[in-house]
N, C-alpha and C. Protein backbone atom coordinates (compact mmCIF):
# COMPACT_ATOMS: atom_id res chain seq x y z
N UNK A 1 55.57 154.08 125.54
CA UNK A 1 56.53 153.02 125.77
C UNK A 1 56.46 152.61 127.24
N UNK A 2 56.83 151.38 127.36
CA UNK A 2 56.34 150.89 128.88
C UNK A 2 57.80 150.84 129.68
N UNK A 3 57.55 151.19 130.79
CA UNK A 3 58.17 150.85 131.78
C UNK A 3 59.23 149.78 132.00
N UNK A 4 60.61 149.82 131.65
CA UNK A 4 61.23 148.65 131.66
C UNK A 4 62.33 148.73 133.01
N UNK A 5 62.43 149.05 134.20
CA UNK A 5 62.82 149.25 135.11
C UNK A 5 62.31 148.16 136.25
N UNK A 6 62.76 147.88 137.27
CA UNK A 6 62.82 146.84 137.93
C UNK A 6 61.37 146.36 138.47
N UNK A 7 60.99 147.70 138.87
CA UNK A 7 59.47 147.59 139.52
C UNK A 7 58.68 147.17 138.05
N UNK A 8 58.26 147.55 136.94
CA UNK A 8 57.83 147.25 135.85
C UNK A 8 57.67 145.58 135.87
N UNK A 9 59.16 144.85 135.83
CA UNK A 9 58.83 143.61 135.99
C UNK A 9 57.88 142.63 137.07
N UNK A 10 57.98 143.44 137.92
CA UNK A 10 57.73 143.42 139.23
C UNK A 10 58.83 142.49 139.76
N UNK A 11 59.95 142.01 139.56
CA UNK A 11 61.18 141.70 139.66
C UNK A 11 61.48 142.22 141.35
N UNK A 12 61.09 143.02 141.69
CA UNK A 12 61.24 143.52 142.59
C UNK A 12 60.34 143.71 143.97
N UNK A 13 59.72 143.50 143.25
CA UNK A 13 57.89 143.30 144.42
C UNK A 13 58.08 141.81 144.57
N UNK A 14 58.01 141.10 144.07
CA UNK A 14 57.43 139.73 143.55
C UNK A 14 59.07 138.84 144.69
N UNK A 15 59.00 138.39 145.60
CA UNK A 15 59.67 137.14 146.11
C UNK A 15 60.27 136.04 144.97
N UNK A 16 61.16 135.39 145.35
CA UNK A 16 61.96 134.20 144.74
C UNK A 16 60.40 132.70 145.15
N UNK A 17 60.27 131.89 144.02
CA UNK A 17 59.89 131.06 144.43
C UNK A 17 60.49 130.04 145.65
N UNK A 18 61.93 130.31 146.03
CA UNK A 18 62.64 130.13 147.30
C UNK A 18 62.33 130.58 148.30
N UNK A 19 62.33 131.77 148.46
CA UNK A 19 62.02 132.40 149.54
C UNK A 19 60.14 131.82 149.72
N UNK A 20 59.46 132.11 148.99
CA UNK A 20 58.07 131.56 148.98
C UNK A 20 57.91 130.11 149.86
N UNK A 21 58.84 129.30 149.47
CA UNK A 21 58.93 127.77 149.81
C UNK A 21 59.35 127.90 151.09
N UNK A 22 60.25 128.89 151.47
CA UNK A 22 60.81 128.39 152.17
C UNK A 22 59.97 129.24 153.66
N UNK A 23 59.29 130.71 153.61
CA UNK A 23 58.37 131.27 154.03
C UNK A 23 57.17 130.37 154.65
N UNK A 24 56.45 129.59 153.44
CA UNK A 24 55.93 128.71 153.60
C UNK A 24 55.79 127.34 154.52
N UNK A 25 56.80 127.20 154.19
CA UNK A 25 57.52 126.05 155.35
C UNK A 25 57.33 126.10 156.94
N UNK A 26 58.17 127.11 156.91
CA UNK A 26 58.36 127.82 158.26
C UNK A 26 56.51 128.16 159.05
N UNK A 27 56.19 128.90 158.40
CA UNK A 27 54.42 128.83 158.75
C UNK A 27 53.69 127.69 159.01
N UNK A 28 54.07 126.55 158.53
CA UNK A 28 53.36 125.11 158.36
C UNK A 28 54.20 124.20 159.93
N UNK A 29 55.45 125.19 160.35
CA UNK A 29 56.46 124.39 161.02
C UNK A 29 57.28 124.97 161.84
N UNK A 30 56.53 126.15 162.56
CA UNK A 30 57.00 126.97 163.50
C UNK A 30 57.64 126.41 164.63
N UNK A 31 57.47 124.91 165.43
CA UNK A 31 57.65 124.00 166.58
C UNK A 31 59.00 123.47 166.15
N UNK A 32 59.97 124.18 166.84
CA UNK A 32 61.34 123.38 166.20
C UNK A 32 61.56 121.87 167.35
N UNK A 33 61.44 121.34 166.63
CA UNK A 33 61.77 119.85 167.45
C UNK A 33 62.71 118.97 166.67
N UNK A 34 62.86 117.80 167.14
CA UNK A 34 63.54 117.09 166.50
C UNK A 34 62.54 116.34 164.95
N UNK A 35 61.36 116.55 164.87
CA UNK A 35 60.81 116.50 163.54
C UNK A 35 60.67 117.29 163.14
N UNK A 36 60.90 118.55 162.92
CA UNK A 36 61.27 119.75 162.40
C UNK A 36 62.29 119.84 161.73
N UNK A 37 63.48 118.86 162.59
CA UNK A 37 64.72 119.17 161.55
C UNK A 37 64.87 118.03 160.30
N UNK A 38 64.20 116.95 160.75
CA UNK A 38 63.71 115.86 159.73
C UNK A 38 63.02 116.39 158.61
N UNK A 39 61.97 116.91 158.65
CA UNK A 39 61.19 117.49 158.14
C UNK A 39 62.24 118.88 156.73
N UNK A 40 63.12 119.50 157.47
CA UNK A 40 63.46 120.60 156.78
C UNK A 40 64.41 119.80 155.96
N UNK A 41 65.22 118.32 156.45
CA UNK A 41 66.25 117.65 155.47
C UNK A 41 65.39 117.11 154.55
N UNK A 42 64.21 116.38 154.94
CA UNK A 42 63.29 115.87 153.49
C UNK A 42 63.02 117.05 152.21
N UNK A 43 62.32 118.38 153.12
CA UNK A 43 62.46 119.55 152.23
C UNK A 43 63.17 120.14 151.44
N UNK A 44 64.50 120.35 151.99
CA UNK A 44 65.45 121.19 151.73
C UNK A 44 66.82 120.85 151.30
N UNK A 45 67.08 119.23 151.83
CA UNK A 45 68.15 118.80 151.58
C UNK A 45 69.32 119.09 152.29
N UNK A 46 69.26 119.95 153.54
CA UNK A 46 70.03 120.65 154.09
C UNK A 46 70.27 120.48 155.59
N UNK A 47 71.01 120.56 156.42
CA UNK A 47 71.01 120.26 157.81
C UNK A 47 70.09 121.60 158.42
N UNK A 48 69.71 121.55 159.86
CA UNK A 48 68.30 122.53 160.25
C UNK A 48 69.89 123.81 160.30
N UNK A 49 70.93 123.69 161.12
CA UNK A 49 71.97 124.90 160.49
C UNK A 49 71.79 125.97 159.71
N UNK A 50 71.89 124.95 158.37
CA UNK A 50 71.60 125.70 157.16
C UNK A 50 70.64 125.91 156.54
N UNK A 51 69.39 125.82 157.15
CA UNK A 51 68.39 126.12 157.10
C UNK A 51 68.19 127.64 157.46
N UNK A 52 68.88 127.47 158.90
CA UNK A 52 67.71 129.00 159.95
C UNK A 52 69.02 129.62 158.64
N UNK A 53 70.47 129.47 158.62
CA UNK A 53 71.06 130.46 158.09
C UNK A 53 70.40 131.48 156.57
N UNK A 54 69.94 130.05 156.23
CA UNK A 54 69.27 130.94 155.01
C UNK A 54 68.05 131.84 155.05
N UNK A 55 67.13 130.84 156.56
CA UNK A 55 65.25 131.59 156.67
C UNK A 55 65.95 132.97 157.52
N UNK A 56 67.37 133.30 158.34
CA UNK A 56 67.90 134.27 158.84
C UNK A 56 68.12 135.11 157.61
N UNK A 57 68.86 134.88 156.63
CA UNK A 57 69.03 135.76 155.67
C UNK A 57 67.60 136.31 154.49
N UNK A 58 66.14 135.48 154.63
CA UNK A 58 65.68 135.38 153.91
C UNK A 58 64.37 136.42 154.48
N UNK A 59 64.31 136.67 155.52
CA UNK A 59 63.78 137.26 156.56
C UNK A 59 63.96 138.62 156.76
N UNK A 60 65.55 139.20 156.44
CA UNK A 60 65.23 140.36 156.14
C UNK A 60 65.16 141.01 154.98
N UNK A 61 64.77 140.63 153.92
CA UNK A 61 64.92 140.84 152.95
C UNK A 61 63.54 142.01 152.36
N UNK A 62 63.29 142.52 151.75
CA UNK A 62 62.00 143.25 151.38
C UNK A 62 61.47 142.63 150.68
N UNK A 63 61.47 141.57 149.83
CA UNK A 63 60.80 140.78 149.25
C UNK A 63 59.42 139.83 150.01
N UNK A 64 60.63 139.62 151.54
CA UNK A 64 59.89 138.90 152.53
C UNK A 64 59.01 139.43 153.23
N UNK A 65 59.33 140.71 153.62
CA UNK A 65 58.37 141.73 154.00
C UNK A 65 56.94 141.99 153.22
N UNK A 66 57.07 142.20 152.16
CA UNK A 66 56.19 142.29 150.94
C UNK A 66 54.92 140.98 151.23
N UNK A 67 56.02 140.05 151.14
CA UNK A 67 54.93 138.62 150.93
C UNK A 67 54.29 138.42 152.26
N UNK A 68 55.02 138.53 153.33
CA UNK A 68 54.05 138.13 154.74
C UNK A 68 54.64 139.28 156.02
N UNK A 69 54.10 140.65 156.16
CA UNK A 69 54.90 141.23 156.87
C UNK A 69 54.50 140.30 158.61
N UNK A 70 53.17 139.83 158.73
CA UNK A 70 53.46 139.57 159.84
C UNK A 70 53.84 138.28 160.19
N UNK A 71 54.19 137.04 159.37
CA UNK A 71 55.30 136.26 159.72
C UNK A 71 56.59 136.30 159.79
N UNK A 72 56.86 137.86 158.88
CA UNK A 72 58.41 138.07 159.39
C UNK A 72 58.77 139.04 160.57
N UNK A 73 57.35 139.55 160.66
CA UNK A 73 57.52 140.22 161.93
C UNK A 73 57.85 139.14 163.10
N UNK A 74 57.54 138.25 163.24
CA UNK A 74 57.18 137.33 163.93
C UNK A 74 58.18 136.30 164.56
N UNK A 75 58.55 136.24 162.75
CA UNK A 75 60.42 135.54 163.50
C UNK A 75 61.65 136.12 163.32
N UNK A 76 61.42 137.57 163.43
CA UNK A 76 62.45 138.53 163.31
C UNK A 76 62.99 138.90 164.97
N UNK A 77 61.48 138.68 165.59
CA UNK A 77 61.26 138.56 166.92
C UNK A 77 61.80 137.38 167.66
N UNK A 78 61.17 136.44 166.80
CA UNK A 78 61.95 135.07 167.76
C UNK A 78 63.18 134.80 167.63
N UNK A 79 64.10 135.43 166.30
CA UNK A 79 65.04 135.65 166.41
C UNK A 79 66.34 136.36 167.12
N UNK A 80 65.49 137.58 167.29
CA UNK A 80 66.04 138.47 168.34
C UNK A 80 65.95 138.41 169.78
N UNK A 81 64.81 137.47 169.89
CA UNK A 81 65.07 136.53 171.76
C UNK A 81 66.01 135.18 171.74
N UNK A 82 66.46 134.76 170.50
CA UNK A 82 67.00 133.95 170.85
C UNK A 82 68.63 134.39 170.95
N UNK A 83 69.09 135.39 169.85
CA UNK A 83 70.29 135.82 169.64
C UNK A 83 70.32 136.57 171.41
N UNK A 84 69.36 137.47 172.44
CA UNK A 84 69.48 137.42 173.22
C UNK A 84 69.37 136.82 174.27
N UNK A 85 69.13 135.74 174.22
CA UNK A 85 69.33 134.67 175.41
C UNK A 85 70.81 134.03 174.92
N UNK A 86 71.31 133.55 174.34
CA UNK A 86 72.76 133.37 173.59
C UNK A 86 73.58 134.66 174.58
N UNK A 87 73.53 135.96 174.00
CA UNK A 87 74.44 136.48 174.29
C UNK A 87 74.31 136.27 175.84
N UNK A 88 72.93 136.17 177.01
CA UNK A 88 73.34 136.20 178.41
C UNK A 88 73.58 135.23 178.78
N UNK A 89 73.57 134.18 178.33
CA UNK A 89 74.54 132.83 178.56
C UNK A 89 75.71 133.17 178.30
N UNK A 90 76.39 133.61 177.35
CA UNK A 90 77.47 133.79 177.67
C UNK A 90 78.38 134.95 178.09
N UNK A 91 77.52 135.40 179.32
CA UNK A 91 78.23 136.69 179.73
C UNK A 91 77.75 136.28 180.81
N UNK A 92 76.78 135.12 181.80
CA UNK A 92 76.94 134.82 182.94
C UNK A 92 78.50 134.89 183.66
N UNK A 93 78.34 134.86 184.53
CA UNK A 93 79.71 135.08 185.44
C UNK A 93 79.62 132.71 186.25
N UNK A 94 80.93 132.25 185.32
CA UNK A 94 80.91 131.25 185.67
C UNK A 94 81.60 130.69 187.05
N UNK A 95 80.97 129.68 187.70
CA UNK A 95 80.96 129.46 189.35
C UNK A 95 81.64 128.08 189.16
């Protein structure tokens, strides 16, 4: 009898065709500019906001890992320089 547990389906290995698209994207469109965010409303339907919120949530996921570890290595990183430049802006001492 076969295997009917999560990995079996591969349900679990296997990414959302979302996350895929949206993985995808991001690789094709790493240069955030102002056609970048054009670009992600033609795509996505969504303001660039709600975009990173979702490629932020979509990023750590193991699914995402699975499909491209070193593009999420990549903007797990650019993520984490940006959340730290944020926080020392606002812990400058204002003049």
């Amino acid at each position: 009898m076969a295997d009917s547990g999560p990995e079996a389906s591969g349900s679990a290995a296997a990414p959302t065709d979302d996350t895929v698209r949206l993985l995808e994207f991001e690789r094709a469109h790493r240069v955030h500019d102002g056609q970048k965010d054009e670009a992600i409303r033609d795509a996505f339907g969504v303001s660039a906001v709600q975009y990173y919120d979702r490629l932020s949530a979509v990023i750590d996921t193991p699914a995402a890992v699975r499909y491209d570890p070193i593009l999420i290595r990549e903007l797990r990183a650019t993520r984490a320089r940006l959340i730290t430049a944020r926080q020392a802006r606002l812990f400058l001492p204002r003049s």
